[in-house]
C-alpha atoms as a PDB file:
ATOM      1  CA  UNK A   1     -25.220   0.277  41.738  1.00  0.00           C
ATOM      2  CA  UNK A   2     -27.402   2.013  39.107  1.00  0.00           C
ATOM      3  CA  UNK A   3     -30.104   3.764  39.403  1.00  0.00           C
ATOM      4  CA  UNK A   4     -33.487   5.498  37.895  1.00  0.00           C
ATOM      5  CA  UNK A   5     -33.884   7.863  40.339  1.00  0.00           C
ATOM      6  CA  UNK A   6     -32.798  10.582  38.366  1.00  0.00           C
ATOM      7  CA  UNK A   7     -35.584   9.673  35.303  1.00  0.00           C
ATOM      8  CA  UNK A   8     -38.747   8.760  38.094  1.00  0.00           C
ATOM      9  CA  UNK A   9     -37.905  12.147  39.606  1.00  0.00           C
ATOM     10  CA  UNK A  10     -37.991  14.447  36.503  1.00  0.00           C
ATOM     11  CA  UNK A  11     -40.703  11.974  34.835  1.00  0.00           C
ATOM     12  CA  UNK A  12     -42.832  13.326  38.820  1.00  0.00           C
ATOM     13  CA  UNK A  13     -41.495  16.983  37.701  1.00  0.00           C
ATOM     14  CA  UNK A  14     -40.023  17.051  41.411  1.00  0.00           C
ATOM     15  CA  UNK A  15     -37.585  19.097  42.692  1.00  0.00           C
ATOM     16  CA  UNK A  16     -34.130  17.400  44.193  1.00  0.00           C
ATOM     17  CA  UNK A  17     -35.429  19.397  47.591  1.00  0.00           C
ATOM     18  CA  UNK A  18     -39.194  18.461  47.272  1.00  0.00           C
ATOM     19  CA  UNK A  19     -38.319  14.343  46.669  1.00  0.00           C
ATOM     20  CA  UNK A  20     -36.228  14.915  49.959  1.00  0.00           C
ATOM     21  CA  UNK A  21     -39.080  16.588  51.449  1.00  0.00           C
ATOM     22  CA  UNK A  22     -41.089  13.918  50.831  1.00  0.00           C
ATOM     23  CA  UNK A  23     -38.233  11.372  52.054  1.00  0.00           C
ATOM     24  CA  UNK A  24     -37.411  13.266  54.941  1.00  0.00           C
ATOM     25  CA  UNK A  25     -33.666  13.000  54.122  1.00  0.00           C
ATOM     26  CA  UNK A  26     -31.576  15.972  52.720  1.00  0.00           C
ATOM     27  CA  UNK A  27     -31.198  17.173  49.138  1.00  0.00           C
ATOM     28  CA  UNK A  28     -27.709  16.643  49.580  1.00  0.00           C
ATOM     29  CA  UNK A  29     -28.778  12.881  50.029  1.00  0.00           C
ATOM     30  CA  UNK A  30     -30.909  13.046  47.035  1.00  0.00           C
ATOM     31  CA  UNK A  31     -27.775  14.757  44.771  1.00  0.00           C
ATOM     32  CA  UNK A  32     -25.489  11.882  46.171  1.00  0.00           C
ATOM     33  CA  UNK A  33     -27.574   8.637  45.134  1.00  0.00           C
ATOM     34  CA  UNK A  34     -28.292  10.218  41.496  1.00  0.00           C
ATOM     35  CA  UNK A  35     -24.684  10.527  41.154  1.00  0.00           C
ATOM     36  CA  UNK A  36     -24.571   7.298  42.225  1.00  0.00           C
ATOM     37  CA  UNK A  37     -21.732   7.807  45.182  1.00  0.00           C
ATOM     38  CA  UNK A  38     -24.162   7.067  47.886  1.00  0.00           C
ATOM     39  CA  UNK A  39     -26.216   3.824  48.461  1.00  0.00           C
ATOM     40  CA  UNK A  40     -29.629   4.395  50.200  1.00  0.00           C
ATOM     41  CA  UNK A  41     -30.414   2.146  53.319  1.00  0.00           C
ATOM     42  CA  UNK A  42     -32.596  -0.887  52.406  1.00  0.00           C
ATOM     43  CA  UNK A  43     -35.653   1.743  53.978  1.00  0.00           C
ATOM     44  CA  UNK A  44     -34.877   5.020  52.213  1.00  0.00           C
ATOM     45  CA  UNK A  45     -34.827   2.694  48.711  1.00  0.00           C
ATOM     46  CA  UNK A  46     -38.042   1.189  49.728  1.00  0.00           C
ATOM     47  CA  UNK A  47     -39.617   4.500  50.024  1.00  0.00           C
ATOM     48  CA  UNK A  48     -37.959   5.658  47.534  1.00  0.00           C
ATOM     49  CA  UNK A  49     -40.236   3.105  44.768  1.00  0.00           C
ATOM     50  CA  UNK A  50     -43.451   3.701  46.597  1.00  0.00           C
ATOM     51  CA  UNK A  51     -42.837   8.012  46.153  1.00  0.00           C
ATOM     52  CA  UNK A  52     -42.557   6.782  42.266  1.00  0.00           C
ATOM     53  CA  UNK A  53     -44.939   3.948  42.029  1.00  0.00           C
ATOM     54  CA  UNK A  54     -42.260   1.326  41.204  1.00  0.00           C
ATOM     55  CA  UNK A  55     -40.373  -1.602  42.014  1.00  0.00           C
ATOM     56  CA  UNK A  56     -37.074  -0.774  44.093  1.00  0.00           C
ATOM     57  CA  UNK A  57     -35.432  -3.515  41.622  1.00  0.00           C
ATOM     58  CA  UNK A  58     -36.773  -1.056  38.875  1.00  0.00           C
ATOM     59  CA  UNK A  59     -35.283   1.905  40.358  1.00  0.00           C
ATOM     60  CA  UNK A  60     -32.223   0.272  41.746  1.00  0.00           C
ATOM     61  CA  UNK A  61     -30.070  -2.519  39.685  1.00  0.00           C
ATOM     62  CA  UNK A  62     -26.507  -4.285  40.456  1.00  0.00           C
ATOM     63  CA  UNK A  63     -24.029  -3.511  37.556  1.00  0.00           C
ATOM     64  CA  UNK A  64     -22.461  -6.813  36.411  1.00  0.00           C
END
């Protein structure tokens, strides 16, 4: 799975350790799904597009 979280983040100027403030998860979460080796839970994605303003099919997409 793809994902924008990387480009919402820096377009926010956030920190990897102030999204995950804001997410309540871990940096070390935050690192993971931006290298795209860890899937956030239906929830944490959710979350995830309201922090940015956006769509979570915006911020998250299915490579074909």
């Amino acid at each position: 799975m793809k994902n924008l979280v990387k480009v919402e983040r820096a377009r926010y100027n956030l920190t990897q350790a102030e999204l995950a403030d804001k997410l309540k998860v871990s940096r070390q979460t935050i690192h993971a799904i931006e290298k795209e080796k860890f899937n956030p839970s239906v929830t944490l994605a959710l979350k995830m597009a309201r922090v940015f303003g956006v769509t979570v099919e915006y911020l998250f997409s299915l490579e074909d």
